[in-house]
C-alpha atoms as a PDB file:
ATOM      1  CA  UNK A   1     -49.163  40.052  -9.258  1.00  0.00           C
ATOM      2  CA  UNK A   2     -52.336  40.185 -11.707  1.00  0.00           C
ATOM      3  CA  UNK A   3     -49.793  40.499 -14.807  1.00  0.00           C
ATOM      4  CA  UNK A   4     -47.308  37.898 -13.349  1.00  0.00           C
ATOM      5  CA  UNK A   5     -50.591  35.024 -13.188  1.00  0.00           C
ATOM      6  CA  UNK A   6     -51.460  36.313 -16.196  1.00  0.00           C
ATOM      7  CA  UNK A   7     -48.318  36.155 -18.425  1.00  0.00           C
ATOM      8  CA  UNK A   8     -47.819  33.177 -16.855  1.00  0.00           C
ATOM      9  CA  UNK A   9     -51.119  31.140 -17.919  1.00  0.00           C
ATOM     10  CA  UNK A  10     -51.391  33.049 -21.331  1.00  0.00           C
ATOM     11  CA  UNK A  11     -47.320  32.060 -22.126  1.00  0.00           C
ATOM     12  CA  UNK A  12     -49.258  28.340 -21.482  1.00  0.00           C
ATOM     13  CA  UNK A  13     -51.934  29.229 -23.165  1.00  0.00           C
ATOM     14  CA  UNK A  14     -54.225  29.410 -20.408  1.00  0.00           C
ATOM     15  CA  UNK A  15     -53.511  25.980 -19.299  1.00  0.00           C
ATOM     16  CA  UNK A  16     -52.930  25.448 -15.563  1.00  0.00           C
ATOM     17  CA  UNK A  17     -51.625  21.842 -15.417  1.00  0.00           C
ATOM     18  CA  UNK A  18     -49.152  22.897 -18.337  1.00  0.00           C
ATOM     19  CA  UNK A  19     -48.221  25.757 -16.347  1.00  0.00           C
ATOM     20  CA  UNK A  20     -47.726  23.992 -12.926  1.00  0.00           C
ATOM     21  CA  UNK A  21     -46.056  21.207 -14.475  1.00  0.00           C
ATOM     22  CA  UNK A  22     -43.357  23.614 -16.379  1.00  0.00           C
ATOM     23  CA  UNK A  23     -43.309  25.872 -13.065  1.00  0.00           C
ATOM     24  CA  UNK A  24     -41.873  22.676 -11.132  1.00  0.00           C
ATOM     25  CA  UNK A  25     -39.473  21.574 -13.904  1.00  0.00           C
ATOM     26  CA  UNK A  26     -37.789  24.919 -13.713  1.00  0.00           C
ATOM     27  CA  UNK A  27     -39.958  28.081 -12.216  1.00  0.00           C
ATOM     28  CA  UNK A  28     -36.831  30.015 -13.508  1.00  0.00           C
ATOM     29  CA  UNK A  29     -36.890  28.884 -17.316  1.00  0.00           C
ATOM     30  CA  UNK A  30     -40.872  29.238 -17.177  1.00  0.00           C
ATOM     31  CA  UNK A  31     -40.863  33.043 -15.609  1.00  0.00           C
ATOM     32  CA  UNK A  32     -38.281  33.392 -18.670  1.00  0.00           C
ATOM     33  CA  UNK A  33     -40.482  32.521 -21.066  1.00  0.00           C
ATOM     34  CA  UNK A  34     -43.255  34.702 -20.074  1.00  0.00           C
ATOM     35  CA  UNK A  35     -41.609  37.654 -19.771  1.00  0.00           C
ATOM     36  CA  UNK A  36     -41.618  38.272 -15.765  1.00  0.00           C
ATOM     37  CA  UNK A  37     -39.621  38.660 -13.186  1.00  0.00           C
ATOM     38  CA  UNK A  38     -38.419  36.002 -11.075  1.00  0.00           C
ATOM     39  CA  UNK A  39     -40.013  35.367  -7.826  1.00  0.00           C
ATOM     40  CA  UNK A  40     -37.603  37.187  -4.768  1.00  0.00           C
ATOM     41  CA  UNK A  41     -38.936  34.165  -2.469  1.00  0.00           C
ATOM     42  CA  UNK A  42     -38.824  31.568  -5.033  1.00  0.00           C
ATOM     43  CA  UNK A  43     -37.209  29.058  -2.813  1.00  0.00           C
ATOM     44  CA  UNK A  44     -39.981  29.697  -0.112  1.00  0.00           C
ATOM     45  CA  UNK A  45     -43.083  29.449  -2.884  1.00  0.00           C
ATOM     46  CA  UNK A  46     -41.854  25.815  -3.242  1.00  0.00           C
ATOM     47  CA  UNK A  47     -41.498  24.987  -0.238  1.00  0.00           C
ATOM     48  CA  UNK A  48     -45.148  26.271   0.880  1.00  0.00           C
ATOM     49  CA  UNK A  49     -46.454  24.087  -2.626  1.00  0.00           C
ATOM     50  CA  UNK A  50     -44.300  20.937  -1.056  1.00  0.00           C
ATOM     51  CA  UNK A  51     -46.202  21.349   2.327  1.00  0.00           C
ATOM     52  CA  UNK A  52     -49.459  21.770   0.779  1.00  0.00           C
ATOM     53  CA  UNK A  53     -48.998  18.189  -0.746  1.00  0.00           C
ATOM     54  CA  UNK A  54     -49.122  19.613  -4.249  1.00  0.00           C
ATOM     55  CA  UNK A  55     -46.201  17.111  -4.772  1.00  0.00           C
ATOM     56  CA  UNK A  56     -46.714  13.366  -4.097  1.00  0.00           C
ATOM     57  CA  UNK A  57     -43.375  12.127  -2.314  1.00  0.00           C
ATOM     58  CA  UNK A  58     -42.445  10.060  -5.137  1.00  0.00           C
ATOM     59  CA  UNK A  59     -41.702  13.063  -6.717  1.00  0.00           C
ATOM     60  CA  UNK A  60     -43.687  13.399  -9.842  1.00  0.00           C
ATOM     61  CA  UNK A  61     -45.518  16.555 -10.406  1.00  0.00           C
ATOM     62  CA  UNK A  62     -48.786  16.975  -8.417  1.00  0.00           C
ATOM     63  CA  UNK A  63     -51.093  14.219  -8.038  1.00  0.00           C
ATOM     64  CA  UNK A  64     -52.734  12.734 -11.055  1.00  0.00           C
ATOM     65  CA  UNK A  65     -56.139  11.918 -10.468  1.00  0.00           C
ATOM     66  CA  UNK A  66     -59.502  11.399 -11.985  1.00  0.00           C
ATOM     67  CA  UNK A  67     -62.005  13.563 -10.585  1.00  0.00           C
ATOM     68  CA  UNK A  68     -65.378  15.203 -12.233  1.00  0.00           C
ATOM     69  CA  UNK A  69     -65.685  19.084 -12.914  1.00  0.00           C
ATOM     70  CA  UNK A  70     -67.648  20.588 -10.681  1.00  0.00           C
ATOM     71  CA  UNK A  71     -68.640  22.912 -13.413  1.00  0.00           C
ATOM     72  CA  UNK A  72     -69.457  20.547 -16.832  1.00  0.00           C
ATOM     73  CA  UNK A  73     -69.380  17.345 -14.050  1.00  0.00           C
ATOM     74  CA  UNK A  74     -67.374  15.717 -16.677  1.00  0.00           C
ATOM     75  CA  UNK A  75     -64.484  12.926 -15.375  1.00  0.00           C
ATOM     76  CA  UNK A  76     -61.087  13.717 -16.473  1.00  0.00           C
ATOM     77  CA  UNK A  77     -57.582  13.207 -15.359  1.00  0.00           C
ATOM     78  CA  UNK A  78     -55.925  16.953 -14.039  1.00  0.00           C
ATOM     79  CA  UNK A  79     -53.616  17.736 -11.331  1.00  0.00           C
ATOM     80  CA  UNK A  80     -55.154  18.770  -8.211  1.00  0.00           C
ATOM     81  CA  UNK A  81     -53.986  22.709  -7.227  1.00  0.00           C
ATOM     82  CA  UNK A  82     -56.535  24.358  -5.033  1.00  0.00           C
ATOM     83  CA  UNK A  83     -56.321  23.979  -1.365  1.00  0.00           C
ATOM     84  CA  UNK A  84     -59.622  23.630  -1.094  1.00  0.00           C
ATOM     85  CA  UNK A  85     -59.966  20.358  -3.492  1.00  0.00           C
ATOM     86  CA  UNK A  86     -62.381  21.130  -5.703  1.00  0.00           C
ATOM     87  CA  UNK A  87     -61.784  20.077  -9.336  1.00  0.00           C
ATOM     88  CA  UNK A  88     -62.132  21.376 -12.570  1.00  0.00           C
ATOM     89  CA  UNK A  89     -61.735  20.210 -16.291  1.00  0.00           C
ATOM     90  CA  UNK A  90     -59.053  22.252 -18.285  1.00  0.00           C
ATOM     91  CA  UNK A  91     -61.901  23.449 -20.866  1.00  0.00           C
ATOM     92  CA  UNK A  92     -64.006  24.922 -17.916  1.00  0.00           C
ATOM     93  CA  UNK A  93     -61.140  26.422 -15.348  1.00  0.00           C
ATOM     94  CA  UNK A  94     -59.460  27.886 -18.736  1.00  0.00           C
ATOM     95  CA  UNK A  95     -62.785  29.698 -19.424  1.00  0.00           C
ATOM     96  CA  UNK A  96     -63.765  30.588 -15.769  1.00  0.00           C
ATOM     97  CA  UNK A  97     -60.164  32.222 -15.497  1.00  0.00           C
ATOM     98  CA  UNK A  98     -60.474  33.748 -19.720  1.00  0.00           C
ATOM     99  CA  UNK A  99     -64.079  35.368 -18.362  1.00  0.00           C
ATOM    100  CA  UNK A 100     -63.057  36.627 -15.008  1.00  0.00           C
ATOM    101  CA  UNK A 101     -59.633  38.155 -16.603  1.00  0.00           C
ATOM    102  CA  UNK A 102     -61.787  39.755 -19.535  1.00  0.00           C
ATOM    103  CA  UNK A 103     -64.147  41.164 -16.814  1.00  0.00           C
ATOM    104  CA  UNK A 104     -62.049  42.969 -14.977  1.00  0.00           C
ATOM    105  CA  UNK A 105     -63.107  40.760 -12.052  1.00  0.00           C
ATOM    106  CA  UNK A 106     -59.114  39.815 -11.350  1.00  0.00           C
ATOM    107  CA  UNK A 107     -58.262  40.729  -7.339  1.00  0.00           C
ATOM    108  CA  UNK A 108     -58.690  37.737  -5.439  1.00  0.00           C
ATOM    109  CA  UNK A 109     -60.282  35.363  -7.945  1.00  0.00           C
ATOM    110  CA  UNK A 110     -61.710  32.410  -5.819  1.00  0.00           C
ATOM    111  CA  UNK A 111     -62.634  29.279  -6.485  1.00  0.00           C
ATOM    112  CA  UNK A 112     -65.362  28.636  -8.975  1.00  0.00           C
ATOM    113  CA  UNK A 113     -66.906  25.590  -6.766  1.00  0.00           C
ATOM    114  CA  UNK A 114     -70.553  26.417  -4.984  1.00  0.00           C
ATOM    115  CA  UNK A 115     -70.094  28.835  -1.920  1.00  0.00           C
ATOM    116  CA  UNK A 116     -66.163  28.106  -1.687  1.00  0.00           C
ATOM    117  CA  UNK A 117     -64.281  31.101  -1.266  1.00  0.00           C
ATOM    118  CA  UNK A 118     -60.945  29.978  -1.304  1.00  0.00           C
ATOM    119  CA  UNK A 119     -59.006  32.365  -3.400  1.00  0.00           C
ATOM    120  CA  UNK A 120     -56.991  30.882  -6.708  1.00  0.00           C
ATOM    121  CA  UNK A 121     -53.354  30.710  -5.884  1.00  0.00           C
ATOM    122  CA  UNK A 122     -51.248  33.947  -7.598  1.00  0.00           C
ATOM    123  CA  UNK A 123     -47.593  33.713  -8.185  1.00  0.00           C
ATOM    124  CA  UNK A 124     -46.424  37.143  -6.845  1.00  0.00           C
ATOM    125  CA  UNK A 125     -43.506  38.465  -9.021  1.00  0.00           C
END
């Protein structure tokens, strides 16, 4: 699972709203492209993102909104992913995921927001 988030992020270069925005266009063509294997319960994975409200109704890909980091607590536009809805500017989630990867520090990364230990969603593979 470590390798699949991995590949997956670096074939994006470590950006997650690239990634998740690829992933629902085609999760197939995107595994592809970074080198892993398909998800067994694919059709299930999107189903649990559709019931988490990661997709709006109308369809688009995740909700566009404009929230400050809680790291830099700079605004920005990003899509919201983490159950927990904390939010995080590319630059800073980028390196928070870069340092905890180059740590060693990978099994169950949680959220980076002050005492929140909801864990960062992993694509099994």
């Amino acid at each position: 699972p470590l390798f699949t988030a991995e590949a997956l992020l670096n074939s994006k270069d470590w950006s997650r709203s690239v990634l998740v925005e690829a992933w629902f266009a085609d999760p197939v063509e995107t595994c592809e492209v970074a080198g892993v294997p398909i998800p067994e319960n694919l059709g299930e994975q999107i189903a649990d993102f559709s019931a988490l409200s990661l997709r709006p109704e109308n369809g688009a890909h995740g909700r566009l909104t404009e929230a400050e980091c809680g790291i830099c607590m700079l605004k920005f536009k990003e899509l919201e992913l983490l159950v927990c809805q904390h939010s995080f500017c590319p630059d800073c989630w980028e390196q928070y995921l870069t340092e905890k990867v180059n740590s060693g520090d990978t099994q169950g990364i949680c959220c980076p927001g002050f005492d929140c230990l909801t864990r960062v969603p992993v694509v099994s593979g």
